[in-house]
C-alpha atoms as a PDB file:
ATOM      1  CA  UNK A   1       0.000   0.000   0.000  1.00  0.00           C
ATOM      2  CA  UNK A   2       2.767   2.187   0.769  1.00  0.00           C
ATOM      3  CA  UNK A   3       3.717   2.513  -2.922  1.00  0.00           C
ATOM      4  CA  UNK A   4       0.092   2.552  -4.023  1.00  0.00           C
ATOM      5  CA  UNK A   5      -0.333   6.088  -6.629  1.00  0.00           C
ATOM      6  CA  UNK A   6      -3.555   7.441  -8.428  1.00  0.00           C
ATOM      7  CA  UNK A   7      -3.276   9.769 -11.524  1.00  0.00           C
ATOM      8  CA  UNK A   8      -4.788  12.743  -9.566  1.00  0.00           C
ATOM      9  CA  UNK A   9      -2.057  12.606  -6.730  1.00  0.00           C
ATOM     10  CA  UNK A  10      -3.542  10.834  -3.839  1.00  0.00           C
ATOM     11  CA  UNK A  11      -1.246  10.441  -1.193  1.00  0.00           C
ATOM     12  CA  UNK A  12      -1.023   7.103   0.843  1.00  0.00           C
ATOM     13  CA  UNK A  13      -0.772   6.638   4.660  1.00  0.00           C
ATOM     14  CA  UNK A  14      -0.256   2.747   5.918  1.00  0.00           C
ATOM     15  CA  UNK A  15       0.680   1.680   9.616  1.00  0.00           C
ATOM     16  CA  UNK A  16       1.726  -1.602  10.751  1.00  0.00           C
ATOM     17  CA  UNK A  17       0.329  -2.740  13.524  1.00  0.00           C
ATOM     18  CA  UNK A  18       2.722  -5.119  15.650  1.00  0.00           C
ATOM     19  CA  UNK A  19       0.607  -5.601  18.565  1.00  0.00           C
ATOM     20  CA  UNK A  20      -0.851  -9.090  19.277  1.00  0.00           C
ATOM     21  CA  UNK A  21      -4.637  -9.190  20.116  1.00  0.00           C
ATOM     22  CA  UNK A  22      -6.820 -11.311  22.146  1.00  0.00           C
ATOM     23  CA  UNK A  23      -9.226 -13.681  20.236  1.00  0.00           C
ATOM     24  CA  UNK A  24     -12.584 -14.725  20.940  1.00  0.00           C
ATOM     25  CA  UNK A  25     -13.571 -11.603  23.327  1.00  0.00           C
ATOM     26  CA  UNK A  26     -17.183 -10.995  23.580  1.00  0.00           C
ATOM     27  CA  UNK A  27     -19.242  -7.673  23.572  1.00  0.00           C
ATOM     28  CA  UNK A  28     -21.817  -6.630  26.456  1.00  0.00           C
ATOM     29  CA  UNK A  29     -25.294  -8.152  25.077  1.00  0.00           C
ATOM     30  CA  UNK A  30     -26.807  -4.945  24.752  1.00  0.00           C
ATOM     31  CA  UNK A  31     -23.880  -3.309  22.846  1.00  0.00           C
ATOM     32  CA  UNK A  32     -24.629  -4.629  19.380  1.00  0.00           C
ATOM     33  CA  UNK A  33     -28.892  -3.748  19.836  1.00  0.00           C
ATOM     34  CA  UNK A  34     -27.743   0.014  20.483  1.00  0.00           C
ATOM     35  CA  UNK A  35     -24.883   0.317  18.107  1.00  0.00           C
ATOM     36  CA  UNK A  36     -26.302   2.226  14.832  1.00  0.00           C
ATOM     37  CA  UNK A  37     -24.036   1.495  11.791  1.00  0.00           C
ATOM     38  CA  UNK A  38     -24.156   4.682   9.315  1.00  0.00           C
ATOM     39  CA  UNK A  39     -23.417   3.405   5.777  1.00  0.00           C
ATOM     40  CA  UNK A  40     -21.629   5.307   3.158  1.00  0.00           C
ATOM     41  CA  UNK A  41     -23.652   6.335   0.052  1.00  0.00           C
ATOM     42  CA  UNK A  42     -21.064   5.592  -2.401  1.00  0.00           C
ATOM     43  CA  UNK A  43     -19.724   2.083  -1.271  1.00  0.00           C
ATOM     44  CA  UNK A  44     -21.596   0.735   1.783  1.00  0.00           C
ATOM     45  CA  UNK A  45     -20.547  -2.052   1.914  1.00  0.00           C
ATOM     46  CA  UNK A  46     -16.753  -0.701   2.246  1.00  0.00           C
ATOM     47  CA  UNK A  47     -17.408   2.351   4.168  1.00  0.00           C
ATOM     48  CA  UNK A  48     -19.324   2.847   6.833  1.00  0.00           C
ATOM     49  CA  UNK A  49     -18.652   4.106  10.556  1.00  0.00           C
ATOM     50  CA  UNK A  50     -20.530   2.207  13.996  1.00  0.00           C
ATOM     51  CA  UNK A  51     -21.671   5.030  16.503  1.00  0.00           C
ATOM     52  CA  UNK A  52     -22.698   3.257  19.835  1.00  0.00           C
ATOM     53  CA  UNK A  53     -25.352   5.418  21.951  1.00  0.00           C
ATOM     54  CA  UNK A  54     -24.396   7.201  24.841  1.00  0.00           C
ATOM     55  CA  UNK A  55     -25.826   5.029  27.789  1.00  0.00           C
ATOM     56  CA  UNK A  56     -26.188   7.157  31.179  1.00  0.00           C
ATOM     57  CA  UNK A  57     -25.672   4.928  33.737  1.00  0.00           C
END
């Protein structure tokens, strides 16, 4: 990716990421019914972006 052009001039960021992560953690059972998942108009299925809801406690 690092060497990745386009014709207009699009420059490229990439990170490596070293770090070693747990498997198989699970996510509080109401934390997937409140998470609303905006999706992109252009490619949705590539780009979208989860915003959980604020839960006052």
């Amino acid at each position: 990716m690092a060497t990745a052009t386009t014709r207009t001039g699009l420059k490229l960021l990439t990170t490596i990421l070293y770090n070693t992560y747990q498997t198989g953690r699970n996510v509080a059972v109401d934390f997937k019914s409140n998470l609303k998942i905006v999706f992109d108009q252009f490619l949705p299925q590539w780009n979208y972006t989860p915003k959980p809801q604020l839960q006052v406690i």
